[in-house]
PDB file of N, CA and C in Angstrom:
ATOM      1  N   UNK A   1      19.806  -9.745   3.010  1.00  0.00           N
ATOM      2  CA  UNK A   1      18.892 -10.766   2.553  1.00  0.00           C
ATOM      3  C   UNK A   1      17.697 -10.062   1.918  1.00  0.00           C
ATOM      4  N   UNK A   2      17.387 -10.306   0.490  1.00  0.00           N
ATOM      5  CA  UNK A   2      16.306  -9.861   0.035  1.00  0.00           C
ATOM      6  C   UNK A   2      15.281 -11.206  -0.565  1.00  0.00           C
ATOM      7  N   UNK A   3      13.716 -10.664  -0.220  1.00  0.00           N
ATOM      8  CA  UNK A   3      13.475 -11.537  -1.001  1.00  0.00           C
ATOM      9  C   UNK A   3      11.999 -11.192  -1.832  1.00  0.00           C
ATOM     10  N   UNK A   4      11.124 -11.467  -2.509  1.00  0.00           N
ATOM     11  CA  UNK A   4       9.799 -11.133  -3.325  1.00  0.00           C
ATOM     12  C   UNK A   4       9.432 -12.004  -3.745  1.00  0.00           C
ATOM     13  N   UNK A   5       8.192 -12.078  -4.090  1.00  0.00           N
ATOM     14  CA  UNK A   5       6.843 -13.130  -4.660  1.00  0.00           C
ATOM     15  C   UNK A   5       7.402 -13.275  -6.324  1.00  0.00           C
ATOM     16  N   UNK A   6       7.971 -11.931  -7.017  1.00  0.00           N
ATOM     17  CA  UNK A   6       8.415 -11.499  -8.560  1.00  0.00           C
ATOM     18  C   UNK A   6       9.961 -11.553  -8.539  1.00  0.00           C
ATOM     19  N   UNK A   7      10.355 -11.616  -9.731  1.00  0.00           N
ATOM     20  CA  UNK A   7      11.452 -10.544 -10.008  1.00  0.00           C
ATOM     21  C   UNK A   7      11.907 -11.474 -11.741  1.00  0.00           C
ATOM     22  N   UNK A   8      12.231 -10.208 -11.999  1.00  0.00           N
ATOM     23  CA  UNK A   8      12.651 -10.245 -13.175  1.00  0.00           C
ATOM     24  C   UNK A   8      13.858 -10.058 -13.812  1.00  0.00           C
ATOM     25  N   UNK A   9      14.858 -10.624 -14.239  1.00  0.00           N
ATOM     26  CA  UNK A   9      16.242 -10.644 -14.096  1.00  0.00           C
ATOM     27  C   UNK A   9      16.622 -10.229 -15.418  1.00  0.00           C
ATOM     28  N   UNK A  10      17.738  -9.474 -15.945  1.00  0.00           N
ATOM     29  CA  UNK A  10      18.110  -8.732 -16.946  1.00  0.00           C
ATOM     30  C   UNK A  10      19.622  -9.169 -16.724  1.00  0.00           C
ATOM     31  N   UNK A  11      19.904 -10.511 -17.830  1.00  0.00           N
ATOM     32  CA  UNK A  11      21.530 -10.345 -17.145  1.00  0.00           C
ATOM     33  C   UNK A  11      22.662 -10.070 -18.209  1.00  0.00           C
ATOM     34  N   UNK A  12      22.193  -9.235 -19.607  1.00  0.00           N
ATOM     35  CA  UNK A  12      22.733  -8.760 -20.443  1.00  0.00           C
ATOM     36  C   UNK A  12      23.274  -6.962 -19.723  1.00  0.00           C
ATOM     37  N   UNK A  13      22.295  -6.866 -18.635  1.00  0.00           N
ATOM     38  CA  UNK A  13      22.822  -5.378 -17.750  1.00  0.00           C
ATOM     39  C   UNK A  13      22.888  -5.788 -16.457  1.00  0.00           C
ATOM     40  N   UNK A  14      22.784  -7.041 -16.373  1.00  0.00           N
ATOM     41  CA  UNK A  14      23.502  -7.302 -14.590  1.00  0.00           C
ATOM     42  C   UNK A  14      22.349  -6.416 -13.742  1.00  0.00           C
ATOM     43  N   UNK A  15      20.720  -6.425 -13.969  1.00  0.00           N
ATOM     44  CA  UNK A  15      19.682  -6.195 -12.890  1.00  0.00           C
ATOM     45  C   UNK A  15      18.898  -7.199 -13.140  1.00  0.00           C
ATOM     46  N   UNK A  16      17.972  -6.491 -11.951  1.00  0.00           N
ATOM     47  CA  UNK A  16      16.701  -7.358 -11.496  1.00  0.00           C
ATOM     48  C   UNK A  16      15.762  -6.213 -11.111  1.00  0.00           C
ATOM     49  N   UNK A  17      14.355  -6.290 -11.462  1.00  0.00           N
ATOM     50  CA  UNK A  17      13.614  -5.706 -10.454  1.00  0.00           C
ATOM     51  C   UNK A  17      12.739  -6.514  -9.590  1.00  0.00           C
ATOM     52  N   UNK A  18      12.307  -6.577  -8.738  1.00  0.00           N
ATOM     53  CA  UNK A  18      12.291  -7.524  -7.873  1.00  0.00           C
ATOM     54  C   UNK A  18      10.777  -6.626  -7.163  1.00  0.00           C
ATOM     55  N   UNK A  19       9.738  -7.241  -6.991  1.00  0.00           N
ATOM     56  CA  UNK A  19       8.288  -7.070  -7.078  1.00  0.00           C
ATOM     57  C   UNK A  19       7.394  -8.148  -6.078  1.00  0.00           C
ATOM     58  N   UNK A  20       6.268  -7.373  -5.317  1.00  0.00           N
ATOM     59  CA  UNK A  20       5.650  -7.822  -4.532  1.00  0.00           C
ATOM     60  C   UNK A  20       5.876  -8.387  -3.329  1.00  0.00           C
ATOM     61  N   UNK A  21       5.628  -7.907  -2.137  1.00  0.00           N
ATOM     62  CA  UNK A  21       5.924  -8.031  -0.956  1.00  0.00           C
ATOM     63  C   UNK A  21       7.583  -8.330  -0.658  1.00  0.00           C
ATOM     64  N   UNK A  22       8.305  -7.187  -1.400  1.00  0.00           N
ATOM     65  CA  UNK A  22       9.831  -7.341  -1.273  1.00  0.00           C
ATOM     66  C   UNK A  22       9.939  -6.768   0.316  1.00  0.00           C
ATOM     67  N   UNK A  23      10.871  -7.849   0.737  1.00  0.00           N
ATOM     68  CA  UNK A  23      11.441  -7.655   2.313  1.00  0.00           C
ATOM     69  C   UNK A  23      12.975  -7.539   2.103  1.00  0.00           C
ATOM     70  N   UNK A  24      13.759  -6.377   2.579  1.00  0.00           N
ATOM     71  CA  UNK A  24      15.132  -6.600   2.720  1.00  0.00           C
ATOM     72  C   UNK A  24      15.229  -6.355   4.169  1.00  0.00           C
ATOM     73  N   UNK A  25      16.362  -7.305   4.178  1.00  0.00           N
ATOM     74  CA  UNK A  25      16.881  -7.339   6.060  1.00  0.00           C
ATOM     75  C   UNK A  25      18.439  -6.860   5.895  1.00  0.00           C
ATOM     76  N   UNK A  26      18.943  -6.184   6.688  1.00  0.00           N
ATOM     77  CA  UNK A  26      20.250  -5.840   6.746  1.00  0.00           C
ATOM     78  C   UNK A  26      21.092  -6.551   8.283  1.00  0.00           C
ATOM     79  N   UNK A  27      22.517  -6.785   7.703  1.00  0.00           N
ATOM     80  CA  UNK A  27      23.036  -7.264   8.977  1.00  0.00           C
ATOM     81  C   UNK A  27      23.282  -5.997  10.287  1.00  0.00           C
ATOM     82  N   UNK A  28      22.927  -4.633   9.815  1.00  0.00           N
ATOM     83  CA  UNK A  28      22.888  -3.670  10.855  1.00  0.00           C
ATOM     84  C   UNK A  28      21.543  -3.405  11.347  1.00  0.00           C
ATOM     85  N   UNK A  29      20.079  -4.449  11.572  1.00  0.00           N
ATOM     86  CA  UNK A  29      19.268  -4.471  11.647  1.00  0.00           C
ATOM     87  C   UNK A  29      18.090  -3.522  11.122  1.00  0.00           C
ATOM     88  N   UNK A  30      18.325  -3.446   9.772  1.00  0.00           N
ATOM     89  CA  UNK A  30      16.975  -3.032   9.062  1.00  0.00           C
ATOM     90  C   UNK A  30      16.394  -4.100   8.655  1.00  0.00           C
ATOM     91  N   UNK A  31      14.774  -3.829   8.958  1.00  0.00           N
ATOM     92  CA  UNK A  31      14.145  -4.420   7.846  1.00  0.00           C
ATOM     93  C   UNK A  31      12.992  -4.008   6.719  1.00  0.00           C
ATOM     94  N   UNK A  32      13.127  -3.532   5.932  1.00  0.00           N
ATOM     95  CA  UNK A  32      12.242  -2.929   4.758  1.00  0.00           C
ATOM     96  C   UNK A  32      11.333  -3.327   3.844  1.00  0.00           C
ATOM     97  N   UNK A  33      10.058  -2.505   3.990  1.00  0.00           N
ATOM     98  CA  UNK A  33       9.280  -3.504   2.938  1.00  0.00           C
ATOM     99  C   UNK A  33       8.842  -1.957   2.248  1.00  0.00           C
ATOM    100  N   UNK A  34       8.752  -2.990   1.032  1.00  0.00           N
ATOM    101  CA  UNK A  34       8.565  -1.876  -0.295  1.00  0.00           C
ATOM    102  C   UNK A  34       7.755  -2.985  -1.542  1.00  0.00           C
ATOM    103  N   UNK A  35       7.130  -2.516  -2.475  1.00  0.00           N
ATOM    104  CA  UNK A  35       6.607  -3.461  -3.584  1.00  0.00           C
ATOM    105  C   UNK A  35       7.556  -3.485  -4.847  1.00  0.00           C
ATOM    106  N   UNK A  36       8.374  -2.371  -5.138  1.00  0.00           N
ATOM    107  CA  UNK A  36       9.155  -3.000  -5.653  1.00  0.00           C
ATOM    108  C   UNK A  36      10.562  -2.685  -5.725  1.00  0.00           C
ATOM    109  N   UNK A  37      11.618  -2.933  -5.868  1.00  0.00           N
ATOM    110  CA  UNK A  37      13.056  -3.112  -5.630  1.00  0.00           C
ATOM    111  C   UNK A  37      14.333  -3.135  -7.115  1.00  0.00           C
ATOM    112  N   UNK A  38      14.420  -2.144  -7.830  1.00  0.00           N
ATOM    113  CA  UNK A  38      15.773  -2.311  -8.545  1.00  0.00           C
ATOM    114  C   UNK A  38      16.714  -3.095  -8.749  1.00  0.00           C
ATOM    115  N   UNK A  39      17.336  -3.900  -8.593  1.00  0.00           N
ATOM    116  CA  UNK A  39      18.572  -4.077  -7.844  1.00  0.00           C
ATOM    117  C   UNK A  39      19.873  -4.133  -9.587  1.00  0.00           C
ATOM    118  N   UNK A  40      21.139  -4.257  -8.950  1.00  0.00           N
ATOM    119  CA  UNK A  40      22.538  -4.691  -9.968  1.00  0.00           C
ATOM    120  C   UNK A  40      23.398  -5.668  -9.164  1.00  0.00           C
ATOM    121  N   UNK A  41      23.571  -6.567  -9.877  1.00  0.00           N
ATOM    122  CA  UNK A  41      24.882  -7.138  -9.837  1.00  0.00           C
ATOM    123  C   UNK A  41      25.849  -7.014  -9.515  1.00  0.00           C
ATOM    124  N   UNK A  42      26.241  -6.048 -10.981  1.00  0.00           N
ATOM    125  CA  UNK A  42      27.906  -6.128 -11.093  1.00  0.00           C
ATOM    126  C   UNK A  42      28.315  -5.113  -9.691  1.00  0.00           C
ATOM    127  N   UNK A  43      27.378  -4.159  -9.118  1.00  0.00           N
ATOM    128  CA  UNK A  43      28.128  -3.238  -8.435  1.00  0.00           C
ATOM    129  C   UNK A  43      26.887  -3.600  -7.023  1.00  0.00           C
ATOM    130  N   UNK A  44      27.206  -3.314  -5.687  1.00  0.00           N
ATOM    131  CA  UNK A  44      25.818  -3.016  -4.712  1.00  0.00           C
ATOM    132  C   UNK A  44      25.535  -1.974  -4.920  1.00  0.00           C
ATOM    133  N   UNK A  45      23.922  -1.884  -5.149  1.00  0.00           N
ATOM    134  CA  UNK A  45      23.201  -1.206  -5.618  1.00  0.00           C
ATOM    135  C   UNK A  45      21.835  -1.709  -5.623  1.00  0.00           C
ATOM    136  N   UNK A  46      20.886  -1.243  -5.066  1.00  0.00           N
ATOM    137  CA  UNK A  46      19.732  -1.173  -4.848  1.00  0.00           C
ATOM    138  C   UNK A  46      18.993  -0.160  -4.683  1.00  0.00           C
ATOM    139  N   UNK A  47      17.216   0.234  -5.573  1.00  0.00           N
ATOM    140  CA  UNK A  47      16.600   1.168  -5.463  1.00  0.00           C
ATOM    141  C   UNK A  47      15.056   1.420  -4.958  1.00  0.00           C
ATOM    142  N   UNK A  48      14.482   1.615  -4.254  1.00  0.00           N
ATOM    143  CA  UNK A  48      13.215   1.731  -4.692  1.00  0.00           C
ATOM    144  C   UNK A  48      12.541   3.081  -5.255  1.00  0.00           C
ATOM    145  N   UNK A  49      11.571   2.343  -6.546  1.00  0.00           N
ATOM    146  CA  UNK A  49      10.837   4.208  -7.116  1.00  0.00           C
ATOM    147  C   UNK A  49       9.994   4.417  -6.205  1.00  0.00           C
ATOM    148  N   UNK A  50       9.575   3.885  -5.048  1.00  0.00           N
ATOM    149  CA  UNK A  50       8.438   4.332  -4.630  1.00  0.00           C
ATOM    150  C   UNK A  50       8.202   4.303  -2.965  1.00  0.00           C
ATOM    151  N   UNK A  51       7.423   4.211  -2.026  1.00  0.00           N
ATOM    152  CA  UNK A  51       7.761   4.121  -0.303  1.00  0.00           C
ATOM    153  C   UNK A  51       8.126   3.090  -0.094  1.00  0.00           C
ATOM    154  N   UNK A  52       8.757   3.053   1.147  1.00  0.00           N
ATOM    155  CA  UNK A  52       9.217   2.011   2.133  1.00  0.00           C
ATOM    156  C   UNK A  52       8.646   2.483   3.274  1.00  0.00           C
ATOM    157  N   UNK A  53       8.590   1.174   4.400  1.00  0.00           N
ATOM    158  CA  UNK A  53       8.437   1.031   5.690  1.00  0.00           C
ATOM    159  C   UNK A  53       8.888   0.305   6.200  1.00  0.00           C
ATOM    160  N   UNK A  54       9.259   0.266   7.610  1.00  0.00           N
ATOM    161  CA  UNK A  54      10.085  -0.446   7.996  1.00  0.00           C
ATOM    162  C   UNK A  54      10.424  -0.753   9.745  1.00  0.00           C
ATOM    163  N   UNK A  55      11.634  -1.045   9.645  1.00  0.00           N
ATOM    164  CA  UNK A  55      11.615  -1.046  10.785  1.00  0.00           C
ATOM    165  C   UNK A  55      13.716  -1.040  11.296  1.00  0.00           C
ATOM    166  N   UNK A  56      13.824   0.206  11.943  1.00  0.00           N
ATOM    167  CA  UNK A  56      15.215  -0.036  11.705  1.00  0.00           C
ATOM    168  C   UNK A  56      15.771   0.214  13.329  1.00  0.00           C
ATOM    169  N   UNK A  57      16.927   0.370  13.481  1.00  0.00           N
ATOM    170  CA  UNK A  57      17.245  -0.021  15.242  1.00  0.00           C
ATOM    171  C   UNK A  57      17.127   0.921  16.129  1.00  0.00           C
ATOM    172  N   UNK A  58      16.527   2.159  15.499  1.00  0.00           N
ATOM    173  CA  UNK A  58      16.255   3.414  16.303  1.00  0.00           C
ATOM    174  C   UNK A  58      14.340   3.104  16.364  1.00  0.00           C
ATOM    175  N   UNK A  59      13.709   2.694  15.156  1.00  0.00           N
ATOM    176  CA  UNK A  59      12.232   2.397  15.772  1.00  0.00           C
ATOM    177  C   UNK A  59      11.867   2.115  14.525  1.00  0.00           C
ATOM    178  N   UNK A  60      10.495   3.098  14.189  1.00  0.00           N
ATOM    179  CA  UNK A  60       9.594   1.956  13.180  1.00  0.00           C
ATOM    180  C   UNK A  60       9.895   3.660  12.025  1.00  0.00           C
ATOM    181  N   UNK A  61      10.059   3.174  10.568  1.00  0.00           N
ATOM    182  CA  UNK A  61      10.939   4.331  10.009  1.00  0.00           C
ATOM    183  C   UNK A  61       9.901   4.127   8.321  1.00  0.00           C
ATOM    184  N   UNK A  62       9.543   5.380   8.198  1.00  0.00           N
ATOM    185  CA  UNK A  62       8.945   5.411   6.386  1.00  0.00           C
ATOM    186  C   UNK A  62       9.339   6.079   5.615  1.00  0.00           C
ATOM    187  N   UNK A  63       9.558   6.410   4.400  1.00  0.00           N
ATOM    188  CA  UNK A  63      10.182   7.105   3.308  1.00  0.00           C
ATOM    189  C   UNK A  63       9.596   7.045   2.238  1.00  0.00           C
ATOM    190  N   UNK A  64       9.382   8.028   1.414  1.00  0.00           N
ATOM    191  CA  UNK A  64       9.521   7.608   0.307  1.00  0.00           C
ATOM    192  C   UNK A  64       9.980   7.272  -1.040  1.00  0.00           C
ATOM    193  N   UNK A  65      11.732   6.854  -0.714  1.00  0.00           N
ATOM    194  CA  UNK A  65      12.710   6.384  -1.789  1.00  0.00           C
ATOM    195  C   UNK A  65      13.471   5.892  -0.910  1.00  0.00           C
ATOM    196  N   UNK A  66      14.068   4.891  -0.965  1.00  0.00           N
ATOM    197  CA  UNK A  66      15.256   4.098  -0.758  1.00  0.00           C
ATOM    198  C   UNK A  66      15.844   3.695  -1.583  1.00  0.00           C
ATOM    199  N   UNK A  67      17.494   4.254  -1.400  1.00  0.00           N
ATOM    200  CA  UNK A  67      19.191   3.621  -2.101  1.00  0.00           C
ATOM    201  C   UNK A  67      20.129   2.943  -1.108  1.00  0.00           C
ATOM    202  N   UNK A  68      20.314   2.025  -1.887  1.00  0.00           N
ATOM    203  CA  UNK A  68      21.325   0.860  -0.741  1.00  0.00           C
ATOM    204  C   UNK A  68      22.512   1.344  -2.436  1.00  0.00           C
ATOM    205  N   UNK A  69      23.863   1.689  -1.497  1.00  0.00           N
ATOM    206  CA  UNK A  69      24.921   1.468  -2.320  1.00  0.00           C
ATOM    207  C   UNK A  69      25.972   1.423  -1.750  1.00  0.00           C
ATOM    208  N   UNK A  70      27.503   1.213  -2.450  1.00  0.00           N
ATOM    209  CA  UNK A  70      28.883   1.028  -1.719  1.00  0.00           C
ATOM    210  C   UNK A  70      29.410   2.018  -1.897  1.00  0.00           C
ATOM    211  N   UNK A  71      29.958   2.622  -1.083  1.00  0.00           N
ATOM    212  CA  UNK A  71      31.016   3.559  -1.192  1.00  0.00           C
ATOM    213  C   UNK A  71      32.387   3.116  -1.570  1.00  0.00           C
ATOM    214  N   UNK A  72      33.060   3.386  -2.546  1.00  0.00           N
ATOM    215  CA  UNK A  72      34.483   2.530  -2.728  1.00  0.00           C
ATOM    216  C   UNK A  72      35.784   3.600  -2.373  1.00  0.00           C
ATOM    217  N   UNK A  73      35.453   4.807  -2.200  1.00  0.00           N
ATOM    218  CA  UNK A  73      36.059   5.696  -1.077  1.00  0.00           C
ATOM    219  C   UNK A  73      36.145   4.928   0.134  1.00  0.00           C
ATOM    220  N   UNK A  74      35.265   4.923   0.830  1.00  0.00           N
ATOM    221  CA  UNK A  74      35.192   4.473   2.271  1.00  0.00           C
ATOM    222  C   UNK A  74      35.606   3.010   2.902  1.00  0.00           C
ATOM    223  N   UNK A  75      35.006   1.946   1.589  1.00  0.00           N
ATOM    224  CA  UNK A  75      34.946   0.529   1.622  1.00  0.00           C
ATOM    225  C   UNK A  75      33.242  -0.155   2.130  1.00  0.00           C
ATOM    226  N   UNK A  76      32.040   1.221   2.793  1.00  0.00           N
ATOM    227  CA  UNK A  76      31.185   0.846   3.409  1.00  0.00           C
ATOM    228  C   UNK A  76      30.121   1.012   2.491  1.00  0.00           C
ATOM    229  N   UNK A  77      29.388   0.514   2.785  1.00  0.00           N
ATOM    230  CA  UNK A  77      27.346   0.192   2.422  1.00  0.00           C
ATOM    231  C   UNK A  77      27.032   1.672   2.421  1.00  0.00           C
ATOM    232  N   UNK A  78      25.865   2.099   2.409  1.00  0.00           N
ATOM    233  CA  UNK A  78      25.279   3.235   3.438  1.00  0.00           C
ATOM    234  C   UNK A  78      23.885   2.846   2.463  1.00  0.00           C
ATOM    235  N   UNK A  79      22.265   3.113   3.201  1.00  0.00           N
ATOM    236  CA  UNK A  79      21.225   3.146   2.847  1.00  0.00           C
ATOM    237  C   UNK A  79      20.819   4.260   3.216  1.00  0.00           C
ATOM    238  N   UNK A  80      20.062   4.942   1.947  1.00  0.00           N
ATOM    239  CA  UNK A  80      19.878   6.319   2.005  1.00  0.00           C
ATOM    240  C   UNK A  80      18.488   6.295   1.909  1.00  0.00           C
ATOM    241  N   UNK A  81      17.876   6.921   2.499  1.00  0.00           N
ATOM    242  CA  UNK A  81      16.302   7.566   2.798  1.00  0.00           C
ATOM    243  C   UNK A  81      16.424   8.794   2.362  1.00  0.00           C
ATOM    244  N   UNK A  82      14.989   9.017   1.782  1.00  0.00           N
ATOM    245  CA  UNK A  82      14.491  10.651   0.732  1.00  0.00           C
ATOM    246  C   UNK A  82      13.007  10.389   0.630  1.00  0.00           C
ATOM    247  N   UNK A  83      12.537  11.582   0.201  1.00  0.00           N
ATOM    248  CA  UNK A  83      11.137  12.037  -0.359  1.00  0.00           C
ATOM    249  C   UNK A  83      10.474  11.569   1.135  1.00  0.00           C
ATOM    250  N   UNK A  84      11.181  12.256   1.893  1.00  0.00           N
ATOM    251  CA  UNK A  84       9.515  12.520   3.002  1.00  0.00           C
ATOM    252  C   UNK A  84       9.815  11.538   4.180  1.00  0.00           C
ATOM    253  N   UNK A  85      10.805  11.335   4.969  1.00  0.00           N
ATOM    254  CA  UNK A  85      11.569  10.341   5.845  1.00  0.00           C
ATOM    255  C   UNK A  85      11.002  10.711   7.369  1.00  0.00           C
ATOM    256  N   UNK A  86      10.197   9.464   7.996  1.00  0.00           N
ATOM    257  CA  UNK A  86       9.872   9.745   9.242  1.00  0.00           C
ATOM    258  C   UNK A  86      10.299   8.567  10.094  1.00  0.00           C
ATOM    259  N   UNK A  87      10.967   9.109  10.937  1.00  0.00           N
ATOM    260  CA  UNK A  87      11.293   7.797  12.130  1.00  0.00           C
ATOM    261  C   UNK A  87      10.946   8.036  13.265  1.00  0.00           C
ATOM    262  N   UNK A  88      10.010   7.222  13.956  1.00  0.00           N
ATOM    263  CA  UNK A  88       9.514   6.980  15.164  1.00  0.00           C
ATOM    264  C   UNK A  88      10.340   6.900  15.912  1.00  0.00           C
ATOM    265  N   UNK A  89      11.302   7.551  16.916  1.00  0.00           N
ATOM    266  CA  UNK A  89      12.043   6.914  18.141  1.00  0.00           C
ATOM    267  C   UNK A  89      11.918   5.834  18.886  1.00  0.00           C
ATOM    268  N   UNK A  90      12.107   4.689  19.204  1.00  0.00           N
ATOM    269  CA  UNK A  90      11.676   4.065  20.619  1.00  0.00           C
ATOM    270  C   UNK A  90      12.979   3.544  21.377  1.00  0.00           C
ATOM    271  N   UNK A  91      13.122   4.568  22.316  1.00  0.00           N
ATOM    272  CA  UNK A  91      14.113   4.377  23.214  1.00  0.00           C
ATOM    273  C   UNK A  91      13.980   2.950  23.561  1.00  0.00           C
ATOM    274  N   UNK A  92      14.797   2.333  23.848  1.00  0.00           N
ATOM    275  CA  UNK A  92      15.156   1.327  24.164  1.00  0.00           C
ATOM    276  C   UNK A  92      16.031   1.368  25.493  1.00  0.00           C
ATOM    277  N   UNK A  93      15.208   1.037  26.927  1.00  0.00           N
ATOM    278  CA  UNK A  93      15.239   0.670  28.397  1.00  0.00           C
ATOM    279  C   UNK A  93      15.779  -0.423  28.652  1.00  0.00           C
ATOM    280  N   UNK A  94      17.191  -0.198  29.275  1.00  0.00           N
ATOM    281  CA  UNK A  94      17.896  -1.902  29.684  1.00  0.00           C
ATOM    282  C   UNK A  94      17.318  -2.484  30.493  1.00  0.00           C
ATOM    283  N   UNK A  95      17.659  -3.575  29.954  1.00  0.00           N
ATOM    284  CA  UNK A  95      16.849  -4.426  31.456  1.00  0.00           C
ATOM    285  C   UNK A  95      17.986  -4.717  32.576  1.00  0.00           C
ATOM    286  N   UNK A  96      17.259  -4.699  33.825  1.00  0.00           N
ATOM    287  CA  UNK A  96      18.367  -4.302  35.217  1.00  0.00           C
ATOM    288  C   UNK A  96      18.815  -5.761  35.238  1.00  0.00           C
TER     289      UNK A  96
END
């Protein structure tokens, strides 16, 4: 689920860039905020030029580049973090 205040759609090349308080949520519990967002169509694919923060199921996580793409080897997603990637741990204690 993505969503922004902007975006601007290009559908002679099948993108969008997608601007201002962009939030993406993933069904493997990320959630990312960045100002602005790449995205394509025809293929999954998503970019940001610039930081993210966030929050993902190991703790609270920053970067500065994020790629969401498909592997068609594999059949899977994978979101890739670069330029400077820090994740906070927070163990997570069952409850008895």
């Amino acid at each position: 689920d993505i969503t922004s205040r902007h975006a601007e759609m290009n559908q002679k090349d099948n993108t969008a860039a997608l601007s201002g308080d962009v939030l993406v949520r993933t069904t493997t519990g990320y959630t990312i905020n960045t100002d602005i967002l790449n995205t394509n169509f025809d293929i999954l694919f998503a970019e940001t030029p610039g930081p993210i923060t966030g929050k993902a199921p190991a703790g609270d996580l920053t970067a500065g580049r994020m790629v969401l793409e498909h592997n068609d080897e594999t059949g899977t997603s994978h979101l890739r973090f670069t330029d400077g990637v820090k994740l906070i741990y927070d163990r997570q204690i069952p409850e008895e």
